[in-house]
PDB file of N, CA and C in Angstrom:
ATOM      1  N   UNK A   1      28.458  -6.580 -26.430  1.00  0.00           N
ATOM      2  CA  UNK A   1      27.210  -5.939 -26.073  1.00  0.00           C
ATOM      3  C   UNK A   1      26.198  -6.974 -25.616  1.00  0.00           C
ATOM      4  N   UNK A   2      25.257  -6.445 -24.742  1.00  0.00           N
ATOM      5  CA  UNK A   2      24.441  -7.046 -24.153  1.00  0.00           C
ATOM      6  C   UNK A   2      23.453  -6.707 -24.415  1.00  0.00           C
ATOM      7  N   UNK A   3      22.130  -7.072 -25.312  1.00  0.00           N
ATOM      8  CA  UNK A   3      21.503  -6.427 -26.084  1.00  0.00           C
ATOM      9  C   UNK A   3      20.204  -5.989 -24.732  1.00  0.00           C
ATOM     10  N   UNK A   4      19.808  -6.937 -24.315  1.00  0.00           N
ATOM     11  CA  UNK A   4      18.796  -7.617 -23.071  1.00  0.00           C
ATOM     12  C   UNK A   4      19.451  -6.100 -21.696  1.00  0.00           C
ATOM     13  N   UNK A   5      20.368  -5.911 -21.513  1.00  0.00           N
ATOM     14  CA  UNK A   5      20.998  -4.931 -20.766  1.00  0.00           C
ATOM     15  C   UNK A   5      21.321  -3.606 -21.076  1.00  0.00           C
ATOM     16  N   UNK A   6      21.514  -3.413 -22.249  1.00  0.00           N
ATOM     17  CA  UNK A   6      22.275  -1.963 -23.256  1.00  0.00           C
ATOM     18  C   UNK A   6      20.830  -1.227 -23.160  1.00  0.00           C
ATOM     19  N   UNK A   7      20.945   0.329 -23.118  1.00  0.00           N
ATOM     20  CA  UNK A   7      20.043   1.016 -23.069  1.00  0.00           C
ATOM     21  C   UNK A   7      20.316   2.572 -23.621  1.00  0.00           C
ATOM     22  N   UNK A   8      18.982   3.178 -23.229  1.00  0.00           N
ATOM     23  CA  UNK A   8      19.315   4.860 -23.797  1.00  0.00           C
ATOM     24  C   UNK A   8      19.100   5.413 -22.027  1.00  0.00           C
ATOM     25  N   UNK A   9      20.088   6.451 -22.378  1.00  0.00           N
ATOM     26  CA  UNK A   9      20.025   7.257 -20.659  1.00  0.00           C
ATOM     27  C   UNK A   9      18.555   8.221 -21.187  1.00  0.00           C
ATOM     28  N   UNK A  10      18.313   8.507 -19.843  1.00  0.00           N
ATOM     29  CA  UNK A  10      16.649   9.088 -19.762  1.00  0.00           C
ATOM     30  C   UNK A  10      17.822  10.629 -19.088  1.00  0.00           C
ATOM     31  N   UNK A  11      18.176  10.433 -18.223  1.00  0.00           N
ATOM     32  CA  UNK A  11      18.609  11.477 -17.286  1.00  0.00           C
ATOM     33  C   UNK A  11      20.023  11.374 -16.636  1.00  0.00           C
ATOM     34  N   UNK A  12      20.948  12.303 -16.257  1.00  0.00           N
ATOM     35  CA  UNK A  12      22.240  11.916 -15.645  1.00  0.00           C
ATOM     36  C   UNK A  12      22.937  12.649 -14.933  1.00  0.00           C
ATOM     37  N   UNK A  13      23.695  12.627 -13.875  1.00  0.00           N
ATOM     38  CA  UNK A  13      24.419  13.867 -12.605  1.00  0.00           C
ATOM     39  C   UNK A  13      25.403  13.768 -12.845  1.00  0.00           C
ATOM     40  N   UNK A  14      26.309  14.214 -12.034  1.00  0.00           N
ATOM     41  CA  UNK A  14      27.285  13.957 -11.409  1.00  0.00           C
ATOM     42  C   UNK A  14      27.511  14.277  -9.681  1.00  0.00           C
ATOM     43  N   UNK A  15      27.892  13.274  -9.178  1.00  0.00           N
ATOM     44  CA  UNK A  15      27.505  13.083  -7.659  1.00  0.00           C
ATOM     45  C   UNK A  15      29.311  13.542  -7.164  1.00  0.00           C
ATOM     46  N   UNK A  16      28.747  14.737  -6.456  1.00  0.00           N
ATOM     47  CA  UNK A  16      30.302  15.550  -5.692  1.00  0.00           C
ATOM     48  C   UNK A  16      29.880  14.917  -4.290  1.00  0.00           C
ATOM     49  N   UNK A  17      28.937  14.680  -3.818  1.00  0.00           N
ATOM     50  CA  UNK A  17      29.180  14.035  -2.317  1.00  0.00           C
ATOM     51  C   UNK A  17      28.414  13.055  -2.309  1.00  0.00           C
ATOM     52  N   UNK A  18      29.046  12.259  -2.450  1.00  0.00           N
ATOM     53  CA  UNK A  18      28.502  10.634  -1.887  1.00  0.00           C
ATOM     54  C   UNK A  18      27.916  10.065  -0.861  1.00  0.00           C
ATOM     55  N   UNK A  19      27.336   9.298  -0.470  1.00  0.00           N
ATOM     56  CA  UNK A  19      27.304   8.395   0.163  1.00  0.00           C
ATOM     57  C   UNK A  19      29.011   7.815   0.953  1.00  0.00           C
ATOM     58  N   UNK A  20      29.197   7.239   2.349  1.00  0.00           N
ATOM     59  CA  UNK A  20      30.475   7.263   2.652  1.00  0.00           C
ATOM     60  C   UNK A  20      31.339   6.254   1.759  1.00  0.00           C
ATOM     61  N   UNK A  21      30.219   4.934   1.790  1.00  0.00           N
ATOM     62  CA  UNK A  21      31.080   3.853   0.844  1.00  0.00           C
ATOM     63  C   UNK A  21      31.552   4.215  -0.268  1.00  0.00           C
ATOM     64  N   UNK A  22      31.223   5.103  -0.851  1.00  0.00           N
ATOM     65  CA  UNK A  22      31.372   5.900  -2.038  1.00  0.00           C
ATOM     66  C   UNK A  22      32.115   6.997  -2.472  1.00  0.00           C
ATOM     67  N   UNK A  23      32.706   7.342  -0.712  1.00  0.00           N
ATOM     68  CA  UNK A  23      33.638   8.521  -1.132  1.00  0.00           C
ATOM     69  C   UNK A  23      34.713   8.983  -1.647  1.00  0.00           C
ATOM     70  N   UNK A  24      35.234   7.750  -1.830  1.00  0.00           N
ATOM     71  CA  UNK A  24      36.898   7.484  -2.455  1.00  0.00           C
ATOM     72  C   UNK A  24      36.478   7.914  -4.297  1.00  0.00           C
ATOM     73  N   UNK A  25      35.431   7.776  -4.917  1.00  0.00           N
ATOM     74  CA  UNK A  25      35.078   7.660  -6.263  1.00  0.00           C
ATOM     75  C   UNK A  25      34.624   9.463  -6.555  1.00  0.00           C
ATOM     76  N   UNK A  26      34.170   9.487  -5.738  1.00  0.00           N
ATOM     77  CA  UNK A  26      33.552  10.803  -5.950  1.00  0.00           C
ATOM     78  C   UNK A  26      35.070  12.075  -6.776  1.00  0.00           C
ATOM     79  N   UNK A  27      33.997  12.590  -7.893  1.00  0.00           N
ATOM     80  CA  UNK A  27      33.164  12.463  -8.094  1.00  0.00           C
ATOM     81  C   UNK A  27      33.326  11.619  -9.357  1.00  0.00           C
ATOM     82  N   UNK A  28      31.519  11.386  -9.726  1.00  0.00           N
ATOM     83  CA  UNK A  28      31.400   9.995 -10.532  1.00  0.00           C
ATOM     84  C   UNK A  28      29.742  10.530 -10.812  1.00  0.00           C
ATOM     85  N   UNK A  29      29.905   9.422 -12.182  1.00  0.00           N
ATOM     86  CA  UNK A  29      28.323   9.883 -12.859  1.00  0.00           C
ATOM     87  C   UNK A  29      27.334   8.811 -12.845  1.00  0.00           C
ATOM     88  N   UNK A  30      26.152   8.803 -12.695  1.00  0.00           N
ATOM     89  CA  UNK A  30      25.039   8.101 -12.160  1.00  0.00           C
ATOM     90  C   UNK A  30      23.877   8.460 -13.325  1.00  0.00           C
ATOM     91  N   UNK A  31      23.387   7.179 -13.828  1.00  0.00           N
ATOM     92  CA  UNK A  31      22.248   7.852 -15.348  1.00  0.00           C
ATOM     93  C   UNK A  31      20.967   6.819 -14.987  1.00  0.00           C
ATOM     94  N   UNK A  32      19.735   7.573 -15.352  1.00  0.00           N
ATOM     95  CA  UNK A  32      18.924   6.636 -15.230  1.00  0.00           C
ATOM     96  C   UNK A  32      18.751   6.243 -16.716  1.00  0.00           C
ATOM     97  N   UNK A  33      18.453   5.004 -16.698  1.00  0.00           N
ATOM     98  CA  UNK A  33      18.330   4.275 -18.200  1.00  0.00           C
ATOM     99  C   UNK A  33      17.167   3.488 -18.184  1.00  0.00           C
ATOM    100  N   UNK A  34      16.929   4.017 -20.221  1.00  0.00           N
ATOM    101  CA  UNK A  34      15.593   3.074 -20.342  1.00  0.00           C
ATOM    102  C   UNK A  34      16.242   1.747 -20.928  1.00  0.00           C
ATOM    103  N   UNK A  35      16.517   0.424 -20.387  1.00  0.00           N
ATOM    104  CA  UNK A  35      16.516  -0.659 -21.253  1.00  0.00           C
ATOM    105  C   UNK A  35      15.350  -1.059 -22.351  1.00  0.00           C
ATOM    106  N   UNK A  36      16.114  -1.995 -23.150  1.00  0.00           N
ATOM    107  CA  UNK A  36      15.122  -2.131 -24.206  1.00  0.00           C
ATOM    108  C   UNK A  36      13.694  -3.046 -24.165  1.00  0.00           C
ATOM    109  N   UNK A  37      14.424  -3.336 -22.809  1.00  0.00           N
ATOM    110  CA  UNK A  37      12.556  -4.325 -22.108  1.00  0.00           C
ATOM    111  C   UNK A  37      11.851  -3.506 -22.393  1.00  0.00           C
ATOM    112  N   UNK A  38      12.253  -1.993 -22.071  1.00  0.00           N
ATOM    113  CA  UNK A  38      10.711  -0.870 -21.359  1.00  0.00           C
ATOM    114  C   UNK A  38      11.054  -0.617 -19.611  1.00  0.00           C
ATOM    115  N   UNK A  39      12.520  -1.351 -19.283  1.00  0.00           N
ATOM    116  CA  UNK A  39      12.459  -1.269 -17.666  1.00  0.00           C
ATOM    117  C   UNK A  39      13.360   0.182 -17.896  1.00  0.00           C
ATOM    118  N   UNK A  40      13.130   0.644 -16.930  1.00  0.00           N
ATOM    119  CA  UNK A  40      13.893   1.982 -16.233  1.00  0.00           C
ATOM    120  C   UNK A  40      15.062   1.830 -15.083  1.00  0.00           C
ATOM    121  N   UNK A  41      15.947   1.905 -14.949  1.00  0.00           N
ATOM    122  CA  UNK A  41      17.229   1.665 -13.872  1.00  0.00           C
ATOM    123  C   UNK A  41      18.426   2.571 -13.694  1.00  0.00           C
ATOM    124  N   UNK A  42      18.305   2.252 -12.348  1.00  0.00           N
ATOM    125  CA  UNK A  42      19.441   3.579 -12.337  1.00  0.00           C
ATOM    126  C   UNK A  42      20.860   2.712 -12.334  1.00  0.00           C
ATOM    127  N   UNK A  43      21.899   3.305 -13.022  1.00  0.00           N
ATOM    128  CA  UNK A  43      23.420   2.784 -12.852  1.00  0.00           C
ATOM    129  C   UNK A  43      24.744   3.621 -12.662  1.00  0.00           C
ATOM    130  N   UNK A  44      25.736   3.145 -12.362  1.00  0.00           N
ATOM    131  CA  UNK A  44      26.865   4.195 -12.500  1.00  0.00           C
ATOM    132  C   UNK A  44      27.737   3.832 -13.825  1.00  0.00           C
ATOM    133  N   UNK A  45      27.951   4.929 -14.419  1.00  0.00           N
ATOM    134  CA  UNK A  45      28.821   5.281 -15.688  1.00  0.00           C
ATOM    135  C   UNK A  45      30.348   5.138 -15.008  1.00  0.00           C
ATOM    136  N   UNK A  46      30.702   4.342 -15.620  1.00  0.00           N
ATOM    137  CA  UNK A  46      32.290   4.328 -16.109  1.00  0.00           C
ATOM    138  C   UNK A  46      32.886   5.676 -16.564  1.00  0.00           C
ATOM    139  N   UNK A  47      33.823   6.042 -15.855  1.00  0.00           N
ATOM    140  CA  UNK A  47      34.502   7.068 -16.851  1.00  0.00           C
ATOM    141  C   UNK A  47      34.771   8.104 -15.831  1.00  0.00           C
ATOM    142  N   UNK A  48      36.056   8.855 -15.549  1.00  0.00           N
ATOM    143  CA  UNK A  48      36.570   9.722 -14.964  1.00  0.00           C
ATOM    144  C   UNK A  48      36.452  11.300 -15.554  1.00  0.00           C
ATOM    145  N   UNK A  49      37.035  10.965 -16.974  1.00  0.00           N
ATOM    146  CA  UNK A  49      36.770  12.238 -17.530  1.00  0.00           C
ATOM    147  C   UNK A  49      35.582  12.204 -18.653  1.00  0.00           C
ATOM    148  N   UNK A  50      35.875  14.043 -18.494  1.00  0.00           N
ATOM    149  CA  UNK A  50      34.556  14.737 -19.260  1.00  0.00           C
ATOM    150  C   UNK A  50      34.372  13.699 -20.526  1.00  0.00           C
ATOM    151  N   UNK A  51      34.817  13.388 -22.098  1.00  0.00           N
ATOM    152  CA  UNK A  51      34.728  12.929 -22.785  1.00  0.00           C
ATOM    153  C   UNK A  51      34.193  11.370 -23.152  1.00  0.00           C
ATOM    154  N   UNK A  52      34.310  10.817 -21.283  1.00  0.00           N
ATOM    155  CA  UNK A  52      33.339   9.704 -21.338  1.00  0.00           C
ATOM    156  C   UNK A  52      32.340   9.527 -20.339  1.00  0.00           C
ATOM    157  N   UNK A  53      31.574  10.849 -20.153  1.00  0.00           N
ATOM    158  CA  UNK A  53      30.489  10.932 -19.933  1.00  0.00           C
ATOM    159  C   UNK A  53      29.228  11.284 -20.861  1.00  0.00           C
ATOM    160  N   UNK A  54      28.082  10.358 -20.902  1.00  0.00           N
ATOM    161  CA  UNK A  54      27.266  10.029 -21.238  1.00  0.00           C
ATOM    162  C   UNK A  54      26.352  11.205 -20.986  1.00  0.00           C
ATOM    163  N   UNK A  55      25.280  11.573 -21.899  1.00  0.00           N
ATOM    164  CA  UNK A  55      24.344  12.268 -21.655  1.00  0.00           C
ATOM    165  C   UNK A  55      22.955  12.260 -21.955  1.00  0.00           C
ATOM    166  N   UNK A  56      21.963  12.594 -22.293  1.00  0.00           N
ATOM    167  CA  UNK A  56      20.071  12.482 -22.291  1.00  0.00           C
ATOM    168  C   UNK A  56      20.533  11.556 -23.833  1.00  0.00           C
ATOM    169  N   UNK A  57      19.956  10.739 -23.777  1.00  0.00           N
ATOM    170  CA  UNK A  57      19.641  10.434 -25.228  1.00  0.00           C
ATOM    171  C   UNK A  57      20.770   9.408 -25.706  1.00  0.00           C
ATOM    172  N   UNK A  58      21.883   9.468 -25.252  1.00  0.00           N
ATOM    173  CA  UNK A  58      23.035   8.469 -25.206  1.00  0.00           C
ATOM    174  C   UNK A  58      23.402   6.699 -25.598  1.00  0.00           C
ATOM    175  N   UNK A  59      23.491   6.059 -25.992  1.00  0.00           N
ATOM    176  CA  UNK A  59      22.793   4.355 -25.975  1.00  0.00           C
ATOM    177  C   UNK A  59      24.107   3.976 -25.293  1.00  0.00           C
ATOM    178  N   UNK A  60      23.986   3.477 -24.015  1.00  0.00           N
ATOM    179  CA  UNK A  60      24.465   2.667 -23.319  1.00  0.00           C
ATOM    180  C   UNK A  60      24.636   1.243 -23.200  1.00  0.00           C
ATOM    181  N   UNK A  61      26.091   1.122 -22.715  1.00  0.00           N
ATOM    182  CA  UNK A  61      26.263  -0.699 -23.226  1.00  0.00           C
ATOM    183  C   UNK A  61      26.598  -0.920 -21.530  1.00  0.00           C
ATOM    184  N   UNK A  62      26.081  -2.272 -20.706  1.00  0.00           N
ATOM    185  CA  UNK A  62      26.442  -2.845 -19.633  1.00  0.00           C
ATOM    186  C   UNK A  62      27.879  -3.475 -19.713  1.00  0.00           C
ATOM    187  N   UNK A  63      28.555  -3.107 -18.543  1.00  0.00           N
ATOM    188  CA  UNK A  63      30.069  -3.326 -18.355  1.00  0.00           C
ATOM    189  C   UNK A  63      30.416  -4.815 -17.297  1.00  0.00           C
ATOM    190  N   UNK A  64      29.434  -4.208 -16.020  1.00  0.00           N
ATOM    191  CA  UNK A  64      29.685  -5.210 -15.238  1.00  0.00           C
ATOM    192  C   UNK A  64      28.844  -4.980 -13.622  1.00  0.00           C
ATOM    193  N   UNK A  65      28.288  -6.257 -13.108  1.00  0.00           N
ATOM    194  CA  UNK A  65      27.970  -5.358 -11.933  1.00  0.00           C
ATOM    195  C   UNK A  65      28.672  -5.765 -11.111  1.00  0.00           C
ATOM    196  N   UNK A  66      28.951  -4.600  -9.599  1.00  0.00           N
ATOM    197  CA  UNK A  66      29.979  -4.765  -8.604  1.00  0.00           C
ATOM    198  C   UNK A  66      29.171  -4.753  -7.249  1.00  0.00           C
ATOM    199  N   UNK A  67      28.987  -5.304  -6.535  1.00  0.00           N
ATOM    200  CA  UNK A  67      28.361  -5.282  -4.974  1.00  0.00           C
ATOM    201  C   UNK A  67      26.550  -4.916  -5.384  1.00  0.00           C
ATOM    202  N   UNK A  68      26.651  -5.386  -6.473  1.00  0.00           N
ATOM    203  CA  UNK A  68      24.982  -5.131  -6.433  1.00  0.00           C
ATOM    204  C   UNK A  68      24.466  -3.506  -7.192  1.00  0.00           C
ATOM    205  N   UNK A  69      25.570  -2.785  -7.860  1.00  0.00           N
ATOM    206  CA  UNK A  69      25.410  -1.766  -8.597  1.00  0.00           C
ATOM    207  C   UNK A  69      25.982  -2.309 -10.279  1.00  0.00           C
ATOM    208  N   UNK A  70      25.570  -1.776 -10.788  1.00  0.00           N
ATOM    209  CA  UNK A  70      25.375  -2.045 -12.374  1.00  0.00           C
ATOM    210  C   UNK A  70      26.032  -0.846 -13.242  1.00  0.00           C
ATOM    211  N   UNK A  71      27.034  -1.121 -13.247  1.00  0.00           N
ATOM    212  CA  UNK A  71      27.965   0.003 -14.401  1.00  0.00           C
ATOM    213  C   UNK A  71      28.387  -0.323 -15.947  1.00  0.00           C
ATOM    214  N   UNK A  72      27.634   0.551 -16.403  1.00  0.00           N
ATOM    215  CA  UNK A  72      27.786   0.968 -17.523  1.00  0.00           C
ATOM    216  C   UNK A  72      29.139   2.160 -18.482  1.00  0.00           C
ATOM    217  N   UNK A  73      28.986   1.994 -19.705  1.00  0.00           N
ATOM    218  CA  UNK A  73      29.584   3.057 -19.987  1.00  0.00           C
ATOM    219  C   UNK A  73      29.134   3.250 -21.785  1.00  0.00           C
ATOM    220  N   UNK A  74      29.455   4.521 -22.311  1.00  0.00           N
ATOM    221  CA  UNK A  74      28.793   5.130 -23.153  1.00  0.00           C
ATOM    222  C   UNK A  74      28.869   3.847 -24.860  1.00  0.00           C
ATOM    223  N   UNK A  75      28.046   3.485 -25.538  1.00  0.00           N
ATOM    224  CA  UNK A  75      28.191   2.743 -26.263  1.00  0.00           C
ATOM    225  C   UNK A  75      29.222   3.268 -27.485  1.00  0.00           C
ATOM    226  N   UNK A  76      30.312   2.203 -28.065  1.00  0.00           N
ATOM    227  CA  UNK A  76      30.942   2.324 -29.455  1.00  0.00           C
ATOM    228  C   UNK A  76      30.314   3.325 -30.012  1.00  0.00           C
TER     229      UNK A  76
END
């Protein structure tokens, strides 16, 4: 865990049409998160199926970032 990175989701989708770079993933879940600075950020959730998707209120741990997006997935 990344304490400086790990957060609570504020809000979260699921995105059926993407963006094109993005269309191979679709669909896929996207949460905005409060880190524990106080910053707000949006990221993409890890996870294909229902059971590891994240929802309002959730505490999120940082996984890794890829091309400049920041994915997460639902904390232990």
């Amino acid at each position: 865990m990344n304490p400086d990175r790990d957060g609570t989701v504020y809000t979260e989708t699921i995105v059926y049409s993407p963006p094109e770079q993005y269309a191979a993933d679709a669909p896929y879940q996207i949460a905005i998160i409060d880190l524990s600075n106080g910053e707000r950020v949006t990221v993409r959730v890890l996870g294909k199926n229902a059971d590891e998707r994240v929802y309002i209120g959730d505490r999120v741990t940082f996984v890794e970032d890829k091309n400049g997006v920041a994915y997460y997935k639902r904390a232990d």
